[in-house]
C-alpha atoms as a PDB file:
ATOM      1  CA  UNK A   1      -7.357 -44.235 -27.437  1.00  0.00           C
ATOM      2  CA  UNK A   2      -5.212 -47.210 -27.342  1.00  0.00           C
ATOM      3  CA  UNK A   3      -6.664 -47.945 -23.759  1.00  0.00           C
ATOM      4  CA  UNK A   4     -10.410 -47.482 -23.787  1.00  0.00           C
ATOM      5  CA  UNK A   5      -9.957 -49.862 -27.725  1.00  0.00           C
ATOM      6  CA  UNK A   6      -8.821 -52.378 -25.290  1.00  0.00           C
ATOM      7  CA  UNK A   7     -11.397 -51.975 -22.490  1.00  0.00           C
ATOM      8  CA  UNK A   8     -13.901 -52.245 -24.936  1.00  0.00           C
ATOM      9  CA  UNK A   9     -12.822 -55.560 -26.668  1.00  0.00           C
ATOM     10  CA  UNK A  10     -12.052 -56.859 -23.086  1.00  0.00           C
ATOM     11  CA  UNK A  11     -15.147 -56.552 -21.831  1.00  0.00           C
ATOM     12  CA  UNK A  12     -16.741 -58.248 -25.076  1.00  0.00           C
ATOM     13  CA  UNK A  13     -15.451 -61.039 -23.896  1.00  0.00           C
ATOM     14  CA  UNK A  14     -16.332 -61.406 -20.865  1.00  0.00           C
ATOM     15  CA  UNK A  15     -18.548 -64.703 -20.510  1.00  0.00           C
ATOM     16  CA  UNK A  16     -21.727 -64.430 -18.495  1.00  0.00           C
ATOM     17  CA  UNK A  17     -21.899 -66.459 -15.215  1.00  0.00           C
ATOM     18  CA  UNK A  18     -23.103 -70.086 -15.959  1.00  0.00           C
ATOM     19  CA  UNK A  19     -25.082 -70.188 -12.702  1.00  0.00           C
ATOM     20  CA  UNK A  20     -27.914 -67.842 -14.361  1.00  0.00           C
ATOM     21  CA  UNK A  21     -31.395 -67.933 -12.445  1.00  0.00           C
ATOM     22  CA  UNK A  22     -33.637 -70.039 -14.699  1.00  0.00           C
ATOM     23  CA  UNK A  23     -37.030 -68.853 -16.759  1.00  0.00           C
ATOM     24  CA  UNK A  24     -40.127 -69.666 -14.740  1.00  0.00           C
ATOM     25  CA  UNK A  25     -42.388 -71.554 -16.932  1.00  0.00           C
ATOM     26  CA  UNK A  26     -45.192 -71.946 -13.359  1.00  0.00           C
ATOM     27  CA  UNK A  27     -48.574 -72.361 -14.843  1.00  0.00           C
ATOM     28  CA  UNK A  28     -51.876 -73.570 -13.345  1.00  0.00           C
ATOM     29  CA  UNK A  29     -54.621 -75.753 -13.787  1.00  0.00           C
ATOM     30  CA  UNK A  30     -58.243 -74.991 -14.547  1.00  0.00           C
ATOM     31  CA  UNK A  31     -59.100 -76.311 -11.334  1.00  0.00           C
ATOM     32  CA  UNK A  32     -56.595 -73.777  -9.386  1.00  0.00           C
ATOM     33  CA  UNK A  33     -57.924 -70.878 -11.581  1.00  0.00           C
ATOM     34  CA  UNK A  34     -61.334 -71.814 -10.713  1.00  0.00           C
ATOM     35  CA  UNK A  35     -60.448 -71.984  -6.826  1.00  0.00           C
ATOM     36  CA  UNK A  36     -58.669 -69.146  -6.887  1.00  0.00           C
ATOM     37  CA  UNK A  37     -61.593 -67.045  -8.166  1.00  0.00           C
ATOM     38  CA  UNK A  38     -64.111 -68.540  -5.658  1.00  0.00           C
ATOM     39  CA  UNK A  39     -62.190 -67.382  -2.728  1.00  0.00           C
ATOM     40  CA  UNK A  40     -62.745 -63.557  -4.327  1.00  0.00           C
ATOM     41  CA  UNK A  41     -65.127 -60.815  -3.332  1.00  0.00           C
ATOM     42  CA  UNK A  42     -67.520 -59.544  -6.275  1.00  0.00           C
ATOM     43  CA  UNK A  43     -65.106 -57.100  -7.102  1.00  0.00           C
ATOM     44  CA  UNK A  44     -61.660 -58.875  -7.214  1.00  0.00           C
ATOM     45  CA  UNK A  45     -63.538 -62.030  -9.030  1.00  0.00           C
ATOM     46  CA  UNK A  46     -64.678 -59.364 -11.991  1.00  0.00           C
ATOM     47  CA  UNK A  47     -61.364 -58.287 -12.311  1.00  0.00           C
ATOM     48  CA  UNK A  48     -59.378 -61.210 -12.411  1.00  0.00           C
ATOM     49  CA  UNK A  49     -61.799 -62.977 -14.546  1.00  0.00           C
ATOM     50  CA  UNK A  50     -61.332 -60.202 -17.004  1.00  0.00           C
ATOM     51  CA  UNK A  51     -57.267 -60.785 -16.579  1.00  0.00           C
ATOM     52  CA  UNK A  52     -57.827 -64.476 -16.961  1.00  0.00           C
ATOM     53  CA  UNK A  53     -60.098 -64.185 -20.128  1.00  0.00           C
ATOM     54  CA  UNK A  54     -58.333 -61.890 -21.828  1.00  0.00           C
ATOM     55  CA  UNK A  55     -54.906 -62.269 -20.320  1.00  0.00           C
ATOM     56  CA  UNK A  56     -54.283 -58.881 -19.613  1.00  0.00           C
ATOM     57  CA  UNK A  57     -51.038 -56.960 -18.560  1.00  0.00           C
ATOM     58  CA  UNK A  58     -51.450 -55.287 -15.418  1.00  0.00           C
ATOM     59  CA  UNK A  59     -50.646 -52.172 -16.816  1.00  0.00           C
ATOM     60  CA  UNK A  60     -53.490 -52.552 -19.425  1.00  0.00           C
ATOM     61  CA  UNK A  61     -56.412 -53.584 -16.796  1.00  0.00           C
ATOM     62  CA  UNK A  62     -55.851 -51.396 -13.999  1.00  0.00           C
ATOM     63  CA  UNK A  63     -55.549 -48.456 -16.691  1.00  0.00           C
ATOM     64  CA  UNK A  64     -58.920 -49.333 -17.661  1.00  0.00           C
ATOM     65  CA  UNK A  65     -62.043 -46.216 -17.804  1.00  0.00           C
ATOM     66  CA  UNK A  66     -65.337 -46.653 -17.842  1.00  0.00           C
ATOM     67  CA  UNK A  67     -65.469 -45.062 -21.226  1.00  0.00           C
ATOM     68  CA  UNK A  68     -63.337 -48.238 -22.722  1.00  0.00           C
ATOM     69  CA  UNK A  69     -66.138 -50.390 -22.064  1.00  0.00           C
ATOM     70  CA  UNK A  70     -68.577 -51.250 -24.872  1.00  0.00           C
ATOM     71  CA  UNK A  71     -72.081 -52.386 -23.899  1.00  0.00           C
ATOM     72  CA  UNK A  72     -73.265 -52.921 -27.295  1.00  0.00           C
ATOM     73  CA  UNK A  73     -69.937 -54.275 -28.967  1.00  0.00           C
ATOM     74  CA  UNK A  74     -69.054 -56.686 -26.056  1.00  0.00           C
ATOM     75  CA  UNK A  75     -65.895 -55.267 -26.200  1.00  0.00           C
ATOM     76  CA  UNK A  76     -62.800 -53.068 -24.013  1.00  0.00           C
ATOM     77  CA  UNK A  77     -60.686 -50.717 -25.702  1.00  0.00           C
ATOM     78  CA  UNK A  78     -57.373 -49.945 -24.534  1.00  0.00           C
ATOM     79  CA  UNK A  79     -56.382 -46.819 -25.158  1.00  0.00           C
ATOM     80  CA  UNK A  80     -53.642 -46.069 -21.937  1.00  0.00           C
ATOM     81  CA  UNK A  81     -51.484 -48.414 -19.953  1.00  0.00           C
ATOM     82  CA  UNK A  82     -49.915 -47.657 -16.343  1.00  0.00           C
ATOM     83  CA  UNK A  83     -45.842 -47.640 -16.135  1.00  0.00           C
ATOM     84  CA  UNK A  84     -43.987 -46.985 -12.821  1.00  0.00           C
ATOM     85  CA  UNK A  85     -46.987 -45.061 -11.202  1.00  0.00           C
ATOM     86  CA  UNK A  86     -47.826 -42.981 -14.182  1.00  0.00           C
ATOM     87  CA  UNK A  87     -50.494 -42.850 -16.901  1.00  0.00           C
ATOM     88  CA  UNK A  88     -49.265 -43.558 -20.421  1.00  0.00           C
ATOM     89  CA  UNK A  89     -50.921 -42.923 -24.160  1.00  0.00           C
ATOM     90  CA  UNK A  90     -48.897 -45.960 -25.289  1.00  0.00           C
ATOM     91  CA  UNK A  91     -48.024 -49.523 -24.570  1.00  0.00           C
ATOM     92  CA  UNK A  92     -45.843 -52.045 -24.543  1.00  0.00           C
ATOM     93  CA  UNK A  93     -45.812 -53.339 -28.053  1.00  0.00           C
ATOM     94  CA  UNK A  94     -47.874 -51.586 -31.357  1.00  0.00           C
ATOM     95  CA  UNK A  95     -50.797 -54.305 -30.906  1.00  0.00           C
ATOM     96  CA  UNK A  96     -51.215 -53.669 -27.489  1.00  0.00           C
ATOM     97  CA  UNK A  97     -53.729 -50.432 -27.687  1.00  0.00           C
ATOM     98  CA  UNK A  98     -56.703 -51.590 -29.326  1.00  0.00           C
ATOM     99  CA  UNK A  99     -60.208 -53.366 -29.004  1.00  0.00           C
ATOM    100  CA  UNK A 100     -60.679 -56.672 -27.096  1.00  0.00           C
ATOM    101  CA  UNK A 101     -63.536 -58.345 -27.528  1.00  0.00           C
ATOM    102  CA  UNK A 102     -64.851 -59.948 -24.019  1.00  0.00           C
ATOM    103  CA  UNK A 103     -67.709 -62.738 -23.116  1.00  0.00           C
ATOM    104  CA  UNK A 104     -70.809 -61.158 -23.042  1.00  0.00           C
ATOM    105  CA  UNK A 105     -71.207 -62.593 -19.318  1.00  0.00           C
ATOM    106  CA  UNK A 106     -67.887 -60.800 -18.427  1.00  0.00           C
ATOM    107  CA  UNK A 107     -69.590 -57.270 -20.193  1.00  0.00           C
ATOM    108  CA  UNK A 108     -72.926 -57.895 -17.838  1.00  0.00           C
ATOM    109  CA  UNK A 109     -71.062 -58.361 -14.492  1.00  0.00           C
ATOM    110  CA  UNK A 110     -69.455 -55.000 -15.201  1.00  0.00           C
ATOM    111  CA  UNK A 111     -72.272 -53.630 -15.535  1.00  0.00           C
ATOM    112  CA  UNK A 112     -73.205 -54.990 -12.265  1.00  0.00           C
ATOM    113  CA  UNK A 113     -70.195 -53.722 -10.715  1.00  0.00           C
ATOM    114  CA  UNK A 114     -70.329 -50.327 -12.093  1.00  0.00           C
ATOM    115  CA  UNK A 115     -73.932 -50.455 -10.562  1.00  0.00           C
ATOM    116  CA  UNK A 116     -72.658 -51.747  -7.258  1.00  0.00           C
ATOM    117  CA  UNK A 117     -69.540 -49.300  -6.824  1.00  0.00           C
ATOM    118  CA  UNK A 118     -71.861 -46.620  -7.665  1.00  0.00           C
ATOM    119  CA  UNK A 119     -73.844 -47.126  -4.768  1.00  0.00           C
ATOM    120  CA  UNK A 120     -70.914 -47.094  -2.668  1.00  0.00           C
ATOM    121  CA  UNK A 121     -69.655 -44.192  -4.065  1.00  0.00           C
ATOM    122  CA  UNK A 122     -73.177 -42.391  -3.116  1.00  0.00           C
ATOM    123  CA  UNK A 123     -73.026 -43.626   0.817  1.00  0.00           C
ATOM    124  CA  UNK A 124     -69.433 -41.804   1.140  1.00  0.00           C
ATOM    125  CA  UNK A 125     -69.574 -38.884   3.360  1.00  0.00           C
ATOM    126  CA  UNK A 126     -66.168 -37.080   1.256  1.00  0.00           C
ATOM    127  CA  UNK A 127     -66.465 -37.362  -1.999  1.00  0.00           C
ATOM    128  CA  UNK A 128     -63.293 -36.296  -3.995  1.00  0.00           C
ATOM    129  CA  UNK A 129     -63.015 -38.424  -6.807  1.00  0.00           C
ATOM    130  CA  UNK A 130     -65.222 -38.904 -10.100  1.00  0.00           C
ATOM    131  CA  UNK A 131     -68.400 -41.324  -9.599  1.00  0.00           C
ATOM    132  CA  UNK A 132     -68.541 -44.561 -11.561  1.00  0.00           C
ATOM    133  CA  UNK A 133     -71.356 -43.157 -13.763  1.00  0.00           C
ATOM    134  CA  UNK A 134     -68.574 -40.858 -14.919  1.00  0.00           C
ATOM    135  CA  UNK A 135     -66.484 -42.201 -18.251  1.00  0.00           C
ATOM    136  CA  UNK A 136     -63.106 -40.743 -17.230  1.00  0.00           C
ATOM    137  CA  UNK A 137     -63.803 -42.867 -13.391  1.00  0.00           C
ATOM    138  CA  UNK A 138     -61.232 -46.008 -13.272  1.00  0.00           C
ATOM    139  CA  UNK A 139     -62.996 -49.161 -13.256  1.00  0.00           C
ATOM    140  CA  UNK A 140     -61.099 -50.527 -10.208  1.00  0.00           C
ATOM    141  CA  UNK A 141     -59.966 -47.368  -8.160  1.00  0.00           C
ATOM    142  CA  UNK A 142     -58.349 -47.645  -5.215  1.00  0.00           C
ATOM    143  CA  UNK A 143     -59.567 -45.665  -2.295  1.00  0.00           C
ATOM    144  CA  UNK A 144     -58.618 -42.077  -3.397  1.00  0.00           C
ATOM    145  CA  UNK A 145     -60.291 -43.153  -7.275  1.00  0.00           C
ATOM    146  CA  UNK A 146     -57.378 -43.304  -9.092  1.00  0.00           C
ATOM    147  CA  UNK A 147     -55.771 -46.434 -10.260  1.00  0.00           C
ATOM    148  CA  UNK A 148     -54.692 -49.394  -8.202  1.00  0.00           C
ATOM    149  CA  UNK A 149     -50.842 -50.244  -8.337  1.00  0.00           C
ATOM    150  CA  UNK A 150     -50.286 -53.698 -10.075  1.00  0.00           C
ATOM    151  CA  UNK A 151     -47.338 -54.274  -7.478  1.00  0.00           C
ATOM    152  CA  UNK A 152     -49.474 -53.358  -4.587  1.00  0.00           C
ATOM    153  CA  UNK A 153     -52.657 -55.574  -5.679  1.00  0.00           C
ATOM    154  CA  UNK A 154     -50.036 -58.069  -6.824  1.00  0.00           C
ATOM    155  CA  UNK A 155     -48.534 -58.956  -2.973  1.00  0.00           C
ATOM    156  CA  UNK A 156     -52.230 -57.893  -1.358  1.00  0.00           C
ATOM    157  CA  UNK A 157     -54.373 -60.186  -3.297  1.00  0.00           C
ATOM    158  CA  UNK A 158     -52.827 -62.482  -5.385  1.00  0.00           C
ATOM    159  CA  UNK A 159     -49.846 -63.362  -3.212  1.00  0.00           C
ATOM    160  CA  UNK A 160     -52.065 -64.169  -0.265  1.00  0.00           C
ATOM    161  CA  UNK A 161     -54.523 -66.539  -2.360  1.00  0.00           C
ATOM    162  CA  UNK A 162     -51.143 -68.354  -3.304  1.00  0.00           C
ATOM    163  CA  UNK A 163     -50.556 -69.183   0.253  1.00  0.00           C
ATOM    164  CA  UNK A 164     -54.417 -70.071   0.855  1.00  0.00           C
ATOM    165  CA  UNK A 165     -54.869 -72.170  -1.953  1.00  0.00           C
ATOM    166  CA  UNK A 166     -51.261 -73.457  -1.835  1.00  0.00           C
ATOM    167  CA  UNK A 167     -50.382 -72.722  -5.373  1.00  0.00           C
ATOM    168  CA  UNK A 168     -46.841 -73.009  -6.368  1.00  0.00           C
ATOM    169  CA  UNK A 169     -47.305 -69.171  -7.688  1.00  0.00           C
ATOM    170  CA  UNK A 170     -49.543 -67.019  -8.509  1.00  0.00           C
ATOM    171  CA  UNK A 171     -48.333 -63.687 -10.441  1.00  0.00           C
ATOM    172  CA  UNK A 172     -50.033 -61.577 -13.572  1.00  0.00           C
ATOM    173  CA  UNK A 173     -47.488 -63.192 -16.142  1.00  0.00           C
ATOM    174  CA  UNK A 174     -48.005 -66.957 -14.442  1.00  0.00           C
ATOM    175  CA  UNK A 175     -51.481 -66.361 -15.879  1.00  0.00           C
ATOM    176  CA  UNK A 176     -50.882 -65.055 -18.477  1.00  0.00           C
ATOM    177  CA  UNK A 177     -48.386 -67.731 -19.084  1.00  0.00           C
ATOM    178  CA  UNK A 178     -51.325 -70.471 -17.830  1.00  0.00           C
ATOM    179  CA  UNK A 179     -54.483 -69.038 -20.458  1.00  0.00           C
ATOM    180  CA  UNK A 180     -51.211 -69.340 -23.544  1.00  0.00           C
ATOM    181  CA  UNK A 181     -51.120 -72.426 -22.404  1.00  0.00           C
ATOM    182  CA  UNK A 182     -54.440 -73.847 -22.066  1.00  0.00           C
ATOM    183  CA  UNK A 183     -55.718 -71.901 -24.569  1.00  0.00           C
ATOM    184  CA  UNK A 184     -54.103 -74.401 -26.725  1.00  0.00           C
ATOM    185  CA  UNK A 185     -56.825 -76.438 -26.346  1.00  0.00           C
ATOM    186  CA  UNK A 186     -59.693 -73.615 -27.320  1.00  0.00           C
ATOM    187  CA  UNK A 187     -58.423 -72.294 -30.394  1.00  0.00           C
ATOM    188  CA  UNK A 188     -55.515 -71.760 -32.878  1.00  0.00           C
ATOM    189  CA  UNK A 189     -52.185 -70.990 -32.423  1.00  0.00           C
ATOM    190  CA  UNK A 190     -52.914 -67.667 -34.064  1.00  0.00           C
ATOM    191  CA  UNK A 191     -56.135 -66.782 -32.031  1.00  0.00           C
ATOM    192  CA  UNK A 192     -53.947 -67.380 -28.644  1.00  0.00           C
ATOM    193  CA  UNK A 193     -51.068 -64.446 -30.453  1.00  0.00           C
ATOM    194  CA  UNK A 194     -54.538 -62.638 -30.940  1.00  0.00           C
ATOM    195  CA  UNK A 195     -55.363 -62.832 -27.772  1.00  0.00           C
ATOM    196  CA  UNK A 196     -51.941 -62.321 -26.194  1.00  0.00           C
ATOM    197  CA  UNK A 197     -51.649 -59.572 -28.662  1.00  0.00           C
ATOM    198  CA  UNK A 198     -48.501 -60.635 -29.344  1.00  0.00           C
ATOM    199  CA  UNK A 199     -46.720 -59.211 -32.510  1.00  0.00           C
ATOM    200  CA  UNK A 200     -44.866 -61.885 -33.171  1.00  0.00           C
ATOM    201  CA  UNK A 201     -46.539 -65.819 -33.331  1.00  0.00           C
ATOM    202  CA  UNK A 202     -43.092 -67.024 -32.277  1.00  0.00           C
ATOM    203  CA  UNK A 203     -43.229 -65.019 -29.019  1.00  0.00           C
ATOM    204  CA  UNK A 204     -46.943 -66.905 -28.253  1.00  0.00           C
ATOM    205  CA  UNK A 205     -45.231 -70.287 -28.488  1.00  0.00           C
ATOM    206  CA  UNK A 206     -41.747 -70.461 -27.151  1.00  0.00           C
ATOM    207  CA  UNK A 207     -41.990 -67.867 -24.656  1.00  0.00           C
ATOM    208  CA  UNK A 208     -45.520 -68.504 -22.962  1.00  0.00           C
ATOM    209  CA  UNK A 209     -46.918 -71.641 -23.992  1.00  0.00           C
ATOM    210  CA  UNK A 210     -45.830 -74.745 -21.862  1.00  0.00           C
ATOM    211  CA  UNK A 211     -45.385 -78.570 -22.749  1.00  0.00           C
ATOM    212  CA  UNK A 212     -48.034 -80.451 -21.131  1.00  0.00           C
ATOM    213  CA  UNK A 213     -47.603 -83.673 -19.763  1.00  0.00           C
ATOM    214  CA  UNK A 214     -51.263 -85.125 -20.544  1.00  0.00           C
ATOM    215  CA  UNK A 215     -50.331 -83.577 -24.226  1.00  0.00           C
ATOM    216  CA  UNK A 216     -46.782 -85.039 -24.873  1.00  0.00           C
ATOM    217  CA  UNK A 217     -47.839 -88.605 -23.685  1.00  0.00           C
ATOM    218  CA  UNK A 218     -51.012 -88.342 -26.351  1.00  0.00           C
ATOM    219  CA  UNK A 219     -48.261 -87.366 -29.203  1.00  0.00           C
ATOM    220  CA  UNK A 220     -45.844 -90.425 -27.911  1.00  0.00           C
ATOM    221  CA  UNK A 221     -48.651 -92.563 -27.866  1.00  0.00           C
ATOM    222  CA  UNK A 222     -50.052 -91.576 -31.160  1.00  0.00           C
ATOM    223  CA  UNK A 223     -46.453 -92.511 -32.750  1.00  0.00           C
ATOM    224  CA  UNK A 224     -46.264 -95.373 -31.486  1.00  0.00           C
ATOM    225  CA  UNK A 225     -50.138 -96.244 -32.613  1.00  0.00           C
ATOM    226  CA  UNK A 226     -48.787 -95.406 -35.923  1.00  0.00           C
ATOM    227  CA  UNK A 227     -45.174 -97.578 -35.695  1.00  0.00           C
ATOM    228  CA  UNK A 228     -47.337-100.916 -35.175  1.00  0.00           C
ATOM    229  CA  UNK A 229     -49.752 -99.778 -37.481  1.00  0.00           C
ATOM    230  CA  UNK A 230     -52.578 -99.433 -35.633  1.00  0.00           C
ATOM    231  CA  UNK A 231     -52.807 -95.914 -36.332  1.00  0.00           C
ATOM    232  CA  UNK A 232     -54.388 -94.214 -39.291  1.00  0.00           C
ATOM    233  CA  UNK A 233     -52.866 -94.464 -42.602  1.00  0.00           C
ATOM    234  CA  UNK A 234     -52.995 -91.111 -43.747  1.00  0.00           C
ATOM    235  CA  UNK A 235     -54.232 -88.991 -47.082  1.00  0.00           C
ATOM    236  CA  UNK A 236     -52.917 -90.639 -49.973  1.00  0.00           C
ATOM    237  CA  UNK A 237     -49.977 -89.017 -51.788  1.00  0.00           C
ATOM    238  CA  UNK A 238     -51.197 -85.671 -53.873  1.00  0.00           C
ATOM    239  CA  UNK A 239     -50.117 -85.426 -57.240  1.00  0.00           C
ATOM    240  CA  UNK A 240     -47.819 -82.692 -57.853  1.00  0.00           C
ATOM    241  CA  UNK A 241     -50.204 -79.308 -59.100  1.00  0.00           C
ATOM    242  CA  UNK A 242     -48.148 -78.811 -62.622  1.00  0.00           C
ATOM    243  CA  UNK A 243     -49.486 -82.376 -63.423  1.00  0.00           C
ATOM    244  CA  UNK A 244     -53.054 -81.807 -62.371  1.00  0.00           C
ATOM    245  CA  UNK A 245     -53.054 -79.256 -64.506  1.00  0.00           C
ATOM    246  CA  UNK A 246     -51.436 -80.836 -67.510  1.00  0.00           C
ATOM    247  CA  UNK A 247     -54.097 -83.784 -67.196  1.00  0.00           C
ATOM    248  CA  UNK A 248     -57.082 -80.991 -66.701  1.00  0.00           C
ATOM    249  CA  UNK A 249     -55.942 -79.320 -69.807  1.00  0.00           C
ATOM    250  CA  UNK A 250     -55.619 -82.655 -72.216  1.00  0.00           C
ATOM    251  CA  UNK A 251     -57.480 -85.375 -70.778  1.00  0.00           C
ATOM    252  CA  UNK A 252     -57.669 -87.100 -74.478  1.00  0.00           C
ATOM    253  CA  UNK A 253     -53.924 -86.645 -74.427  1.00  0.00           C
ATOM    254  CA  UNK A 254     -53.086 -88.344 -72.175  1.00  0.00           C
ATOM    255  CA  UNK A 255     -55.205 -91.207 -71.928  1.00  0.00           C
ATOM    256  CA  UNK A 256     -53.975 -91.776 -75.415  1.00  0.00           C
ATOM    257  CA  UNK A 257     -50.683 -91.692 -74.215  1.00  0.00           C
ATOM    258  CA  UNK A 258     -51.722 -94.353 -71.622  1.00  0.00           C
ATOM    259  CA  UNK A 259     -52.916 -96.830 -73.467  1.00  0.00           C
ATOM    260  CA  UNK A 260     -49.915 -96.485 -75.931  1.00  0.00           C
ATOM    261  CA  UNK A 261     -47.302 -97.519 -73.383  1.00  0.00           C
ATOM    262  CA  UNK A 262     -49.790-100.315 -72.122  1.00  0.00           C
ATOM    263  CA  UNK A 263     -49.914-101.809 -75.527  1.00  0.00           C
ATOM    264  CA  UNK A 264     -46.395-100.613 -77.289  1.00  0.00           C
ATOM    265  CA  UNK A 265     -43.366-103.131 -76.283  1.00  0.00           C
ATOM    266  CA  UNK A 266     -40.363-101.411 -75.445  1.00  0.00           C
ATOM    267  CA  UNK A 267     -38.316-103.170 -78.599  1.00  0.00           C
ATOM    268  CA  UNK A 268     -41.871-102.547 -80.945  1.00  0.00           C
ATOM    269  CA  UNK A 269     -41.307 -98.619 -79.543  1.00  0.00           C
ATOM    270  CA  UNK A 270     -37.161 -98.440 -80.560  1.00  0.00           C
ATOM    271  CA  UNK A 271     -38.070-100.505 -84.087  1.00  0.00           C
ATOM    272  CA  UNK A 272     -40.691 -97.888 -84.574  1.00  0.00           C
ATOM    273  CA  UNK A 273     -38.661 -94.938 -83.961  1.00  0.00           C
ATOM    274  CA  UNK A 274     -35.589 -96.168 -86.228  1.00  0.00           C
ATOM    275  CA  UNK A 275     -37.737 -96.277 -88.784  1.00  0.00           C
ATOM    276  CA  UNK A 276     -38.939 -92.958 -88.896  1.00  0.00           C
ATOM    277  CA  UNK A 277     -35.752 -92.119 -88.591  1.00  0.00           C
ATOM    278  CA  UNK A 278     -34.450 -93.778 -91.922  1.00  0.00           C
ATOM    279  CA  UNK A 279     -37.507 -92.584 -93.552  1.00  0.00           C
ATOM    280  CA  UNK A 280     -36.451 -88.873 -92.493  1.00  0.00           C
ATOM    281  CA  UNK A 281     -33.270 -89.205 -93.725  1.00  0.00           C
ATOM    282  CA  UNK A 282     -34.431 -90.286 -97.188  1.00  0.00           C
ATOM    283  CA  UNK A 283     -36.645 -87.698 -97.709  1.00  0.00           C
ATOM    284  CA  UNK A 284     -33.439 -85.068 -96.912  1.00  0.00           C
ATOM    285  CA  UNK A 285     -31.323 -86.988 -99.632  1.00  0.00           C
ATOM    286  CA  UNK A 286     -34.107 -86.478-102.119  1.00  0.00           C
ATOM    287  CA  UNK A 287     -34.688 -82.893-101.032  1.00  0.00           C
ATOM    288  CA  UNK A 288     -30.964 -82.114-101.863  1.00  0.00           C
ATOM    289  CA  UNK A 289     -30.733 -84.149-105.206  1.00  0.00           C
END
């Protein structure tokens, strides 16, 4: 017992290597996302728009059905991810089955593609898996109908735009990673962790969203507007809510109170006040006689 007590504590403190690999933080422009798209067949743009507006895991958009898309609520529903090959009821965190809403030009153009893969589906000679008109059919099926591996579409597609469009990177979580960050610009910090689906607002920020250049300089130049005061000066100071109160409740009170330090010396106030005091104190002698 003696010796596997000591293995254990040894190994506690090990240290890990300082030489770690370090956290991509790659993200891309509007410009690259926009290139990157134009260089796509119908069927490729559709589905990477949808990743890019919605910033999608892999596992949750090629796991998508036909039946998760709804025409009249503009919206996807997740309801099964992809893990290691496999089809799963669950996903990676508690938000992460549920509804998305999407642009209602996104909702139209798969509607287009479900038309267009439908007619493709009708000039095959074998047909062995379910037609797009079906529900259960996979949006983006590979040849046999089932569902595309991320990995696979990953080194075939996205890999090989990389290289055309000379982008340092171009991966699933870099844009993911990109729409966190940009989307700083669109909306609130808690519509991006909506969006993200993120349980945790912390995870949004530190882990995905970037520090911009164009961003930081406006916040060091805003600073300094302020330092040599040609910046705005502000709200003035609130009063304190007990206070507000206190004045909303005796108005009279107070005023009265006002004007009784603006006219009352400080000497008249301690003359007054020893005088009722003296007063008091003859009135107690009396009492007790």
């Amino acid at each position: 017992m003696q010796d596997v007590h000591s293995t254990v504590c040894d190994t506690r403190l090990v240290k890990p290597p300082a030489n770690l690999r370090e956290v991509d933080k790659t993200t891309l422009t509007w410009d690259q996302l926009r290139a990157a798209l134009a260089k796509l067949d119908f069927r490729d743009r559709v589905l990477l728009k949808l990743d890019m507006t919605n910033a999608l895991r892999p596992s949750e958009l090629f796991a998508f059905r036909w039946k998760c898309h709804c025409v009249a609520a503009v919206s996807l529903t997740i309801v099964e991810t992809i893990y290691k090959g496999k089809i799963r009821p669950f996903g990676k965190t508690k938000g992460s089955l549920t509804e998305v809403p999407i642009a209602k030009e996104l909702s139209e153009e798969l509607a287009a593609w479900r038309q267009v893969s439908q007619q493709e589906y009708d000039k095959k000679k074998r047909k062995h898996d379910l037609p797009p008109s079906e529900p259960e059919a996979f949006m983006f099926p590979n040849r046999d109908g089932s569902f595309m591996d991320p990995s696979n579409y990953r080194k075939r597609v996205l890999h090989k735009l990389a290289e055309e469009l000379e982008l340092p990177k171009l991966t699933f979580q870099v844009i993911r990673r990109t729409i966190a960050t940009l989307g700083k610009t669109k909306g609130h910090v808690k519509d991006i962790q909506g969006i993200m689906r993120h349980t945790k607002a912390s995870t949004t920020t530190d882990v995905y969203m970037q520090s911009l250049e164009p961003e930081v300089r406006s916040a060091i130049n805003s600073i300094y507007d302020e330092l040599v005061g040609n910046g705005t000066n502000g709200p003035a100071p609130q009063e304190p809510r007990s206070a507000q109160k206190r004045s909303e409740r005796a108005p009279g009170l107070n005023s009265e109170r006002a004007e009784a330090t603006k006219t009352k010396p400080v000497r008249g106030a301690v003359l007054e006040f020893a005088t009722r005091m003296r007063q008091s104190r003859g009135r107690e002698v009396l009492l007790n006689d």
